[in-house]
Protein backbone atom coordinates (compact mmCIF):
# COMPACT_ATOMS: atom_id res chain seq x y z
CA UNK A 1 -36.38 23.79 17.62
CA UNK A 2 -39.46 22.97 15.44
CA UNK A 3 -39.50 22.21 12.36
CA UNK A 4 -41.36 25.57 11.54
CA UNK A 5 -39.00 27.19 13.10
CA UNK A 6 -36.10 25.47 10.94
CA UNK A 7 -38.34 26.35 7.62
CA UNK A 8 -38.86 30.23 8.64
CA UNK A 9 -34.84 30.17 9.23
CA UNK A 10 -35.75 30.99 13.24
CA UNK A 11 -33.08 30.18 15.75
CA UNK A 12 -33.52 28.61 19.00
CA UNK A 13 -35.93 30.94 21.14
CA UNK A 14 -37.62 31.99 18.21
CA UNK A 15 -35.41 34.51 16.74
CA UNK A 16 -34.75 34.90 13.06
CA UNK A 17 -31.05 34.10 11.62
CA UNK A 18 -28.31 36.25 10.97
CA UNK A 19 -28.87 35.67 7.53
CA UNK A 20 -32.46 37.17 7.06
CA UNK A 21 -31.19 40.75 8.92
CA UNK A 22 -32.92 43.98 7.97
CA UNK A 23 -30.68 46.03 6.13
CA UNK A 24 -29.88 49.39 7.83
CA UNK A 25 -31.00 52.81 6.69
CA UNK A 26 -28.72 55.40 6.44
CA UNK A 27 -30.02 58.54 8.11
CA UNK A 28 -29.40 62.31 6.54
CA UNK A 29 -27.11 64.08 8.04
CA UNK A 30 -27.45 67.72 8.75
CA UNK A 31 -24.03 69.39 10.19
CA UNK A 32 -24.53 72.54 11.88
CA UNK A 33 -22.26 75.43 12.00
CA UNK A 34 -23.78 77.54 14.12
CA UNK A 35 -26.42 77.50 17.26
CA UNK A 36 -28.84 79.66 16.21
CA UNK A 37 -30.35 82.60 18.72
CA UNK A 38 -33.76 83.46 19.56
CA UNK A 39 -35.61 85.82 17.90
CA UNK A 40 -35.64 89.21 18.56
CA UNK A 41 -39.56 89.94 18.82
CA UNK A 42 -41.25 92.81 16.36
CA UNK A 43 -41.80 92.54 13.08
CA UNK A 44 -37.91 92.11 12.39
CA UNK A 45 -37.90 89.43 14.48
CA UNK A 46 -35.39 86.61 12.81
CA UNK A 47 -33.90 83.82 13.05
CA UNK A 48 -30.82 81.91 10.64
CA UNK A 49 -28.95 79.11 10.62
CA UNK A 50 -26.81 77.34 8.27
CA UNK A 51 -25.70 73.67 7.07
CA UNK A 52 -23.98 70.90 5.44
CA UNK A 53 -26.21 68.06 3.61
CA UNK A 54 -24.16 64.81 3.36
CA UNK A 55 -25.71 62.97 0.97
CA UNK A 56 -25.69 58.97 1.51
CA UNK A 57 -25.04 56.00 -0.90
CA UNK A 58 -22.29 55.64 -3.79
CA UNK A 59 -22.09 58.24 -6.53
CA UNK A 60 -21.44 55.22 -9.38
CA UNK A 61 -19.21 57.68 -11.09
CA UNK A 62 -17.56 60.63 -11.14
CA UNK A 63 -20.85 63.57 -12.09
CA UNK A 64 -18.39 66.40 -13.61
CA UNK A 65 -19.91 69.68 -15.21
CA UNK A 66 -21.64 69.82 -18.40
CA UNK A 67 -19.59 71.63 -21.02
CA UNK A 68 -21.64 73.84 -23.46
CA UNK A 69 -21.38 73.52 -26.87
CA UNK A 70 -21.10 77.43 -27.60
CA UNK A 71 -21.77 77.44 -31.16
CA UNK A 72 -22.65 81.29 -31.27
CA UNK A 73 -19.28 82.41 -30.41
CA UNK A 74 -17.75 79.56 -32.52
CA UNK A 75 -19.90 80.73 -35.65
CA UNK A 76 -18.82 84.23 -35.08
CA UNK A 77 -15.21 83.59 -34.84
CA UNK A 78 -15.10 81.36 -37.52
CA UNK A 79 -17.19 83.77 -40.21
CA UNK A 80 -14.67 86.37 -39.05
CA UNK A 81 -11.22 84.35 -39.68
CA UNK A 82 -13.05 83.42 -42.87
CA UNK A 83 -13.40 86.12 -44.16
CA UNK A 84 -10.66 88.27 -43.31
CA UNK A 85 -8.75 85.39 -44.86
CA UNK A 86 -10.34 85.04 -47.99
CA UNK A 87 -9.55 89.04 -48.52
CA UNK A 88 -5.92 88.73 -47.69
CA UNK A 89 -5.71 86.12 -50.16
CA UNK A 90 -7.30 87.60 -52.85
CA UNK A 91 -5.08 90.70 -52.19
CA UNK A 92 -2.03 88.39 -52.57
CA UNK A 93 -3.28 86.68 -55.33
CA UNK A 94 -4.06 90.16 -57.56
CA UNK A 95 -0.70 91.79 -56.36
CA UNK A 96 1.18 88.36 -57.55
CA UNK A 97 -0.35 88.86 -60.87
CA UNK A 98 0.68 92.59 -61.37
CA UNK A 99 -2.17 94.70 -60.48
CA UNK A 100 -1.89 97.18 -57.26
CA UNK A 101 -2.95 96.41 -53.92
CA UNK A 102 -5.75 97.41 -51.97
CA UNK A 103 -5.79 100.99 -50.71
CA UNK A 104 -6.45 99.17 -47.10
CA UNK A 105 -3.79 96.56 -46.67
CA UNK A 106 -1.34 99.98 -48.25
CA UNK A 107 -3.13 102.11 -45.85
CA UNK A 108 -2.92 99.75 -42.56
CA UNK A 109 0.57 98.76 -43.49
CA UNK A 110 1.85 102.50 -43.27
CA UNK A 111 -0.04 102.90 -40.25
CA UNK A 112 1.89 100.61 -38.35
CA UNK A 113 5.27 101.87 -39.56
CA UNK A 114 4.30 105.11 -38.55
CA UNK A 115 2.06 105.16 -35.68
CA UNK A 116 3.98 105.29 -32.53
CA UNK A 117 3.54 102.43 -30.15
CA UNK A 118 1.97 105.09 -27.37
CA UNK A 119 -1.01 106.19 -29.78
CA UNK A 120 -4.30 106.59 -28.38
CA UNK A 121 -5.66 103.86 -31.45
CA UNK A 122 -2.87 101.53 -30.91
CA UNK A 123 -3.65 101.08 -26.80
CA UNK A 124 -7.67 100.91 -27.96
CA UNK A 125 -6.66 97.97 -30.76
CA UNK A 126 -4.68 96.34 -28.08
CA UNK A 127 -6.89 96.25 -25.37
CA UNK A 128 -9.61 95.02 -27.50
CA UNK A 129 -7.35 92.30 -28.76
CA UNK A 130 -6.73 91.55 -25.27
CA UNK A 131 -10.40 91.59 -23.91
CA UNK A 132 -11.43 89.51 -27.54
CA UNK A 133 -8.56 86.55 -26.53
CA UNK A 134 -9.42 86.22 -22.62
CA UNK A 135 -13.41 86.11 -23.74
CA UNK A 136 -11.95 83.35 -26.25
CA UNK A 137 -9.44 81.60 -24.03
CA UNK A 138 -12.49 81.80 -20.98
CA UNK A 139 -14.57 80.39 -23.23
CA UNK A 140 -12.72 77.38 -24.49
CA UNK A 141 -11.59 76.36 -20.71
CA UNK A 142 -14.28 76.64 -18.71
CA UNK A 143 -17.77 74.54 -19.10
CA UNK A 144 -20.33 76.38 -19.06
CA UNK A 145 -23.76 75.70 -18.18
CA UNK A 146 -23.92 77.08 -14.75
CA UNK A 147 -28.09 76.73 -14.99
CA UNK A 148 -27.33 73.15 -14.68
CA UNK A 149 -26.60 71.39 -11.88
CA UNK A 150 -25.01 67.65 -12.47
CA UNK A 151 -26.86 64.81 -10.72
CA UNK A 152 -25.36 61.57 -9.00
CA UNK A 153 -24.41 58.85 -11.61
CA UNK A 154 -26.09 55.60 -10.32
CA UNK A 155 -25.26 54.21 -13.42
CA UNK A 156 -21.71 54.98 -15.09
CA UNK A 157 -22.44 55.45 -18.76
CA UNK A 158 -25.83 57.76 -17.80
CA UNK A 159 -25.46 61.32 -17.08
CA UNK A 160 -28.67 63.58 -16.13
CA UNK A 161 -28.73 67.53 -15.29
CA UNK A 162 -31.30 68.95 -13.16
CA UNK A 163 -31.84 73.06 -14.01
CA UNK A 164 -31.12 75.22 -10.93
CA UNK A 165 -34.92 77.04 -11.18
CA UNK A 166 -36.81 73.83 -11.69
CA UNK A 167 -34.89 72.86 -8.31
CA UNK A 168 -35.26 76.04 -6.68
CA UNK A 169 -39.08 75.78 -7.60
CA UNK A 170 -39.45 72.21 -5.96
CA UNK A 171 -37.87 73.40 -2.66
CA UNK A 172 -40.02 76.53 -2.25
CA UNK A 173 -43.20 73.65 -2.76
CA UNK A 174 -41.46 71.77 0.22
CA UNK A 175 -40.89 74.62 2.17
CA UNK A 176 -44.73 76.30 1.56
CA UNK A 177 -45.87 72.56 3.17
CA UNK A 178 -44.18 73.71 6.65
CA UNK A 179 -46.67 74.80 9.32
CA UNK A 180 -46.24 78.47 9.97
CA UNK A 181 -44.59 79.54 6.78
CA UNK A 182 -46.46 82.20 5.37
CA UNK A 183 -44.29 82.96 2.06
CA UNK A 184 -40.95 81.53 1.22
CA UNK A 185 -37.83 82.21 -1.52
CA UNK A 186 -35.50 80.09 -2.33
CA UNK A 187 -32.47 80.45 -4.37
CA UNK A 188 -30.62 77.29 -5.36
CA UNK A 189 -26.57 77.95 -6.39
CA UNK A 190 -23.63 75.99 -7.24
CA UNK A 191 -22.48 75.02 -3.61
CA UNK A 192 -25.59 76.67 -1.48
CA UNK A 193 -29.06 76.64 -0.86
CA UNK A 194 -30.46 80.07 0.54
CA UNK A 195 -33.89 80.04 1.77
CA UNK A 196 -35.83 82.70 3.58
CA UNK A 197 -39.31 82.63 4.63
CA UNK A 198 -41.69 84.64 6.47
CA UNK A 199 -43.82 83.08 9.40
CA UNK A 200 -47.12 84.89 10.61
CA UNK A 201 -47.71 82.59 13.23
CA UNK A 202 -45.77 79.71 15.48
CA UNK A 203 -42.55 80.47 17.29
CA UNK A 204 -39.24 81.00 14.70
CA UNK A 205 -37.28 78.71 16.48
CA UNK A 206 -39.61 75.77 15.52
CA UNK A 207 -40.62 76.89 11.73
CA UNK A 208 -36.66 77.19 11.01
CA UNK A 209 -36.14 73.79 12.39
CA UNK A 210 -38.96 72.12 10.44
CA UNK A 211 -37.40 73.93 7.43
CA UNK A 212 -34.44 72.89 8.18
CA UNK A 213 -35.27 68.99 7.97
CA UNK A 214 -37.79 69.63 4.80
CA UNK A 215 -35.03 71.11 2.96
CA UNK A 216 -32.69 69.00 3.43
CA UNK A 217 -34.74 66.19 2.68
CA UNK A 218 -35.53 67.90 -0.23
CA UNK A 219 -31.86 68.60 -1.33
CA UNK A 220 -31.04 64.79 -0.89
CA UNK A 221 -34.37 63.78 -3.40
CA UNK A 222 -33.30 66.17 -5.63
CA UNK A 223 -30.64 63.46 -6.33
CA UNK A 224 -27.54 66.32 -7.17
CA UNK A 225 -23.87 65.35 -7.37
CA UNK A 226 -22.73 68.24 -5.67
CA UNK A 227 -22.89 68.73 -1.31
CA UNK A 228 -25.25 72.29 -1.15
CA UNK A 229 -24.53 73.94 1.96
CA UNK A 230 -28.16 75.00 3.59
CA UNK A 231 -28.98 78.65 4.65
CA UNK A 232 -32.28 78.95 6.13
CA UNK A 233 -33.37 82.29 7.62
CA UNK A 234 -37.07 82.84 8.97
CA UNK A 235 -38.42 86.02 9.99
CA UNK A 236 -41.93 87.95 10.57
CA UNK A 237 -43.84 89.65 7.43
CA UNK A 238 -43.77 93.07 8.18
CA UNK A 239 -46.88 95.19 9.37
């Protein structure tokens, strides 16, 4: 071995050392569900498919949901309590010092020692009560934000949302760049990505596979936390 060799880190024969390896790629993975069939001819003519994008690589944290802040219902609610409050209380306080109540609280307070529990008015209060307190309860479980889709966390303590139309704009770009594809849609959800294009020229077969491999290429730059399941139908624009 020469001592060129032994400076480049070469082995004997030439070849490099273990030590300088390339490191390997990690290929994107499309899982299909279903062999798709050949189109049908006329100007129906179709073809669909569906599948899985694994992304690759570590997420670097868990990438939950963002919750919303929902300070319009939290205004409203708390003007309300206010201020039915504040009335009670001043009720209280004049009744406490001798003068008569309001004809209101008298008027409500005979109503519900009198009104059967069957009335019309008292189902109506009570179903409203009941439709108000799941809207609340709904509300203060669940995030929100379903416009927003949560993207991986390469670094722990940053957390970055990318807005479902802005991605459902950049994969209708990638899939106008396929050959063949005369118009395209896309729709970008929680857990799927629905895509359906029109081709005025090339055989289906070919433009849905094409799309197939942009878009998911395109779903694994878009850099989301979540795995989007791909639905990709192509057919011909009518006549």
């Amino acid at each position: 071995m020469s001592d060129d060799d032994a400076r480049a880190g070469r082995g004997p024969g030439g070849r490099r050392s273990g030590g300088d390896r390339a490191a390997p790629t990690v290929p994107l993975t499309l899982q299909k569900d279903a062999a798709p069939g050949p189109g049908t001819g006329g100007d129906l003519e179709q073809d669909t498919s569906a599948s899985a994008y694994t992304p690759g690589g570590d997420d670097g944290g868990r990438a939950g949901r963002f919750w919303s802040t929902r300070r319009l219902p939290a205004t409203v609610v708390a003007a309300v309590l206010l201020a039915a409050t504040g009335l009670l209380l001043y009720d209280v306080v004049v009744v406490r010092l001798g003068g008569p109540g309001m004809a209101w609280r008298r008027t409500l307070a005979e109503e519900f020692a009198t009104r059967p529990l069957d009335d019309v008015w008292v189902r109506v209060g009570a179903a409203v009560a009941v439709v108000l307190g799941l809207w609340l309860l709904t509300g203060a479980l669940t995030p929100g934000l379903r416009g927003l889709l949560p993207m991986r966390r390469d670094t722990p303590d940053v957390r970055a949302g990318l807005e479902r139309d802005a991605a459902a704009l950049v994969l209708r770009d990638r899939a106008m760049e396929v050959a063949g594809v005369q118009g395209a849609r896309v729709k970008v959800g929680r857990r799927r990505v629905r895509a359906r294009a029109q081709a005025h020229f090339r055989e289906l077969d070919e433009v849905r596979t094409e799309l197939d491999s942009a878009l998911g290429d395109g779903i694994r730059r878009l850099g989301v936390a979540r795995r989007h399941r791909l639905s990709v139908r192509v057919r011909r624009p009518k006549r």
